[in-house]
Protein backbone atom coordinates (compact mmCIF):
# COMPACT_ATOMS: atom_id res chain seq x y z
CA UNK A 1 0.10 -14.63 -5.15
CA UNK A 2 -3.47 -14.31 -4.57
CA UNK A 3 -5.44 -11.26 -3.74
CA UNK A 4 -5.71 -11.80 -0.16
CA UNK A 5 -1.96 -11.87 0.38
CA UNK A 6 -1.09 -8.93 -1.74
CA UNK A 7 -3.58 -6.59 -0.09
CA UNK A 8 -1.85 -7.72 3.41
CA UNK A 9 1.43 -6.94 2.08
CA UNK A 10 0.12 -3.47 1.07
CA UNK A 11 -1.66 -3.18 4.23
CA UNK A 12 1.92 -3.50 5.93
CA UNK A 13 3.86 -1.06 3.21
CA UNK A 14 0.97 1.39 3.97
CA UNK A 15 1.20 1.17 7.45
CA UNK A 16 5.35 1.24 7.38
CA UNK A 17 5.06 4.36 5.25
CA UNK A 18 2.86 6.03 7.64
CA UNK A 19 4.83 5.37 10.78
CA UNK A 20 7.74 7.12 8.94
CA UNK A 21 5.22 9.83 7.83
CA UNK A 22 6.58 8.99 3.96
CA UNK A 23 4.61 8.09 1.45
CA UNK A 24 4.41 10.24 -1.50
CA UNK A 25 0.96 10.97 -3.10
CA UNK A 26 1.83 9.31 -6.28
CA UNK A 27 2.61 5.93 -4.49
CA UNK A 28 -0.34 6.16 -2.68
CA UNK A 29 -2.74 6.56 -6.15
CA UNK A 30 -0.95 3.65 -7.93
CA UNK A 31 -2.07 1.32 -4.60
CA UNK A 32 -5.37 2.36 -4.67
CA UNK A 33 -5.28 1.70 -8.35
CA UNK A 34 -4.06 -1.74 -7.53
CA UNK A 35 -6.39 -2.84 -5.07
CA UNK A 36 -9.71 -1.96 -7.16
């Protein structure tokens, strides 16, 4: 999978975990680790 897709999929996750107003601060660092 290249880099372009994943961040998209995270983009979505993110965007599904704030709609539900869910997404724990752990989760949130290990994304951010992720992407840079």
């Amino acid at each position: 999978m290249n880099m372009k897709s994943f961040r998209e999929q995270v983009s979505k996750l993110l965007n599904v975990g704030k709609s539900k107003v869910w997404i724990s601060p752990d989760a949130t660092t290990e994304v951010k680790k992720a992407i840079t």
